[in-house]
PDB file of N, CA and C in Angstrom:
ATOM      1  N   UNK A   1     -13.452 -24.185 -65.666  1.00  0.00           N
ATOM      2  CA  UNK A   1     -12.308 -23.462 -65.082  1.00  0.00           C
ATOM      3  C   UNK A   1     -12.661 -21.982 -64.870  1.00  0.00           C
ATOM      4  N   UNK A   2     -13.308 -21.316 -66.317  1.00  0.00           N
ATOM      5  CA  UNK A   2     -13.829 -20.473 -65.794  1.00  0.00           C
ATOM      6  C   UNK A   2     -14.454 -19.452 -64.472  1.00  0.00           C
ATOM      7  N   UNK A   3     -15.489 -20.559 -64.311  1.00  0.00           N
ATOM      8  CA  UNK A   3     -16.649 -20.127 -63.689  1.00  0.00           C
ATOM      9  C   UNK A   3     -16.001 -20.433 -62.218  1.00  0.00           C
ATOM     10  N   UNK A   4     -14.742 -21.615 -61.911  1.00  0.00           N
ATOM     11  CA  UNK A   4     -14.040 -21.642 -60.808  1.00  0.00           C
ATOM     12  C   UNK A   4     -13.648 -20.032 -60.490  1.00  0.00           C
ATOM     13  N   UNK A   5     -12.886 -19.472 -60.902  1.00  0.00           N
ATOM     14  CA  UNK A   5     -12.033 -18.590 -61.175  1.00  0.00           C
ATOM     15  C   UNK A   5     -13.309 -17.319 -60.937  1.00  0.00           C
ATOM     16  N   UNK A   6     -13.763 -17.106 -61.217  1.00  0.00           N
ATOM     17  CA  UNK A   6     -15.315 -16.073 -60.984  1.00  0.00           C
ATOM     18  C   UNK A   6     -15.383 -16.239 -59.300  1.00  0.00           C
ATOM     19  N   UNK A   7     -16.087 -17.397 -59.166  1.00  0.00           N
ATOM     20  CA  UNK A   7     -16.569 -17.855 -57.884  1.00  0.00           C
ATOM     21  C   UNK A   7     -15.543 -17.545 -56.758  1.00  0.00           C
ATOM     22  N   UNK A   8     -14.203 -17.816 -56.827  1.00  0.00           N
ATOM     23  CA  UNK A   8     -12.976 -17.675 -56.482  1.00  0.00           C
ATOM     24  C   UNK A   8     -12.762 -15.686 -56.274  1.00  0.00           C
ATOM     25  N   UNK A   9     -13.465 -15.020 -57.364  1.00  0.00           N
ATOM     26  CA  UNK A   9     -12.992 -14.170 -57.401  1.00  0.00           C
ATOM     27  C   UNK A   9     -14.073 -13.149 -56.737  1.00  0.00           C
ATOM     28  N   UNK A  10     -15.189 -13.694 -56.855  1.00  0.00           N
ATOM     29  CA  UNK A  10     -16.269 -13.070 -56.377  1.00  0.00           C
ATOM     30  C   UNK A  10     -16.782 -13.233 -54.810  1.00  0.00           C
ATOM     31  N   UNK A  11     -16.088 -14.736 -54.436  1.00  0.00           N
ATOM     32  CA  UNK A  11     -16.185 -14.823 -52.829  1.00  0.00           C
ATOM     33  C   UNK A  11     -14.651 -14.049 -52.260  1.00  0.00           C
ATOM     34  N   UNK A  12     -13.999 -13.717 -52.765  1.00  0.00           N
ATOM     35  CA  UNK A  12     -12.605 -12.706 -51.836  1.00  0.00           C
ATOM     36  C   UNK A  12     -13.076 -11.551 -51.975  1.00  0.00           C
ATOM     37  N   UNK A  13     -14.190 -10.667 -53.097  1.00  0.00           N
ATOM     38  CA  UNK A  13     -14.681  -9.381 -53.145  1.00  0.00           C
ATOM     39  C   UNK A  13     -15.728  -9.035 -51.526  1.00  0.00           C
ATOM     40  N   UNK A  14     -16.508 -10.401 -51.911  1.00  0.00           N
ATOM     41  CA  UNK A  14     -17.346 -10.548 -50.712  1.00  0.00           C
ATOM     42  C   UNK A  14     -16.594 -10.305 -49.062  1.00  0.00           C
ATOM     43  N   UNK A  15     -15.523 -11.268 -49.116  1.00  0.00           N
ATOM     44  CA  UNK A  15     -14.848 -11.085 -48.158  1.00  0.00           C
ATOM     45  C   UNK A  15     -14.060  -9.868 -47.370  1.00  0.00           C
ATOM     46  N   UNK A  16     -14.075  -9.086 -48.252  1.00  0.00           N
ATOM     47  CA  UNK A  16     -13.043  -7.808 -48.135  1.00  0.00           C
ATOM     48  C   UNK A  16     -14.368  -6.922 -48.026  1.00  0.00           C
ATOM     49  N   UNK A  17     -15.233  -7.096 -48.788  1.00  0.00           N
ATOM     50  CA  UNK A  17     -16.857  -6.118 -48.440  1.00  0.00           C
ATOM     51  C   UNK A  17     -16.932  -6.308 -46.728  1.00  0.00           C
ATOM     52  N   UNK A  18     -17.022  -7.724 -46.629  1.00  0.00           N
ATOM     53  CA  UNK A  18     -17.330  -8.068 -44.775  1.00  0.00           C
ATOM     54  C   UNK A  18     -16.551  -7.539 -44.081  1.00  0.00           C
ATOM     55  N   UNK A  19     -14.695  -8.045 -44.435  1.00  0.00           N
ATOM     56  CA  UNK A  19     -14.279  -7.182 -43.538  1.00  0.00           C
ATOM     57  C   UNK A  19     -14.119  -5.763 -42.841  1.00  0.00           C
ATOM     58  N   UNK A  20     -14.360  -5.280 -44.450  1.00  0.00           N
ATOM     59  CA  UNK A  20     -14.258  -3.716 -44.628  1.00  0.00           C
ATOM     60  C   UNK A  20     -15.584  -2.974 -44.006  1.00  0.00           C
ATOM     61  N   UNK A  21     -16.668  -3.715 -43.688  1.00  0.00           N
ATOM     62  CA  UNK A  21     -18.010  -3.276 -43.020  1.00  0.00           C
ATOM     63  C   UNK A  21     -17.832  -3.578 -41.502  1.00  0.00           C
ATOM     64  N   UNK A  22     -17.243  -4.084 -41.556  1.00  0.00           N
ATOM     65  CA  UNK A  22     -17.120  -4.702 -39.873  1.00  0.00           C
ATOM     66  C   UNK A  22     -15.969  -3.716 -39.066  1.00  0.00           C
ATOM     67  N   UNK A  23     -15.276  -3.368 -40.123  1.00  0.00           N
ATOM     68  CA  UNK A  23     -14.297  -2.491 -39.683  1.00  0.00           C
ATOM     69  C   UNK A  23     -14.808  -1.123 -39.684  1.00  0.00           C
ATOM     70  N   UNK A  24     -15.852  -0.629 -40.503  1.00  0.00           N
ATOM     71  CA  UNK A  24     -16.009   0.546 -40.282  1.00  0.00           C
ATOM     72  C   UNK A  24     -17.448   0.800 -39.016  1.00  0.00           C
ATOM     73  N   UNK A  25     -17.959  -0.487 -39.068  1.00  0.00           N
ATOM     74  CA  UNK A  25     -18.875  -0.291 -37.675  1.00  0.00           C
ATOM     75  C   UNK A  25     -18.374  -0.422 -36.540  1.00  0.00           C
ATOM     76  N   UNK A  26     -17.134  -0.852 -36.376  1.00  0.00           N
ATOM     77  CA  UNK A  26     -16.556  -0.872 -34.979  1.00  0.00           C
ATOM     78  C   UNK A  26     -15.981   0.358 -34.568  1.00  0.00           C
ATOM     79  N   UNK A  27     -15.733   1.027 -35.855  1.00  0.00           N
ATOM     80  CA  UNK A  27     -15.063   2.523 -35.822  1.00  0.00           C
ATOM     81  C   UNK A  27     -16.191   3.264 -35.519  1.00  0.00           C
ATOM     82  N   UNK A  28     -17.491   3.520 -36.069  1.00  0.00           N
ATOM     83  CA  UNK A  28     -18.522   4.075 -36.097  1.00  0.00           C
ATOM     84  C   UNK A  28     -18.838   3.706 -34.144  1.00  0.00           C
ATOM     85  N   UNK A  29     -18.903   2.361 -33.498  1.00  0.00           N
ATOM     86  CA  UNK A  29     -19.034   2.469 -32.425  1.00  0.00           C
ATOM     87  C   UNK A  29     -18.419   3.179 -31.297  1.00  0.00           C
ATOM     88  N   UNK A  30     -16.770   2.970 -31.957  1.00  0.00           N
ATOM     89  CA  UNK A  30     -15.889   3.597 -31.036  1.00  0.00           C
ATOM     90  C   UNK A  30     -16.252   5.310 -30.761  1.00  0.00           C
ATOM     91  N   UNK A  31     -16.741   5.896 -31.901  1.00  0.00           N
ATOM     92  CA  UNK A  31     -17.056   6.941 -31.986  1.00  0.00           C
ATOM     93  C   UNK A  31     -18.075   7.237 -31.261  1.00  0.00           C
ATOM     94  N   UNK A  32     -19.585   6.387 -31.640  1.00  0.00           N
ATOM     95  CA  UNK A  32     -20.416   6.803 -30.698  1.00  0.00           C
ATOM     96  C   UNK A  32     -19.765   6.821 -29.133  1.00  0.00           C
ATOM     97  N   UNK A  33     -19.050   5.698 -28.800  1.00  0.00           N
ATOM     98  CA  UNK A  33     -19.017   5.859 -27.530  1.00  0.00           C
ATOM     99  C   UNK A  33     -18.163   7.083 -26.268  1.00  0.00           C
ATOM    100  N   UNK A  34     -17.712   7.924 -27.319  1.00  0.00           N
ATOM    101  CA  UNK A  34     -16.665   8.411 -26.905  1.00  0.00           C
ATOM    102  C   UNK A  34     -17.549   9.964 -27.091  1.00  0.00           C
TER     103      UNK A  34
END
């Protein structure tokens, strides 16, 4: 149950890392382009 609960908790960290990178390179592009 544990180690569910880790895995669980450690792939939504991951997820929010991705989104949160993806969001700041699209910002970073918008910028270059402008």
């Amino acid at each position: 149950m544990l180690n569910f609960l880790l895995s669980v908790a450690a792939s939504s960290i991951s997820g929010c890392i991705v989104v949160y990178f993806t969001y700041w390179l699209s910002k970073r592009n918008v910028k270059k382009k402008k």
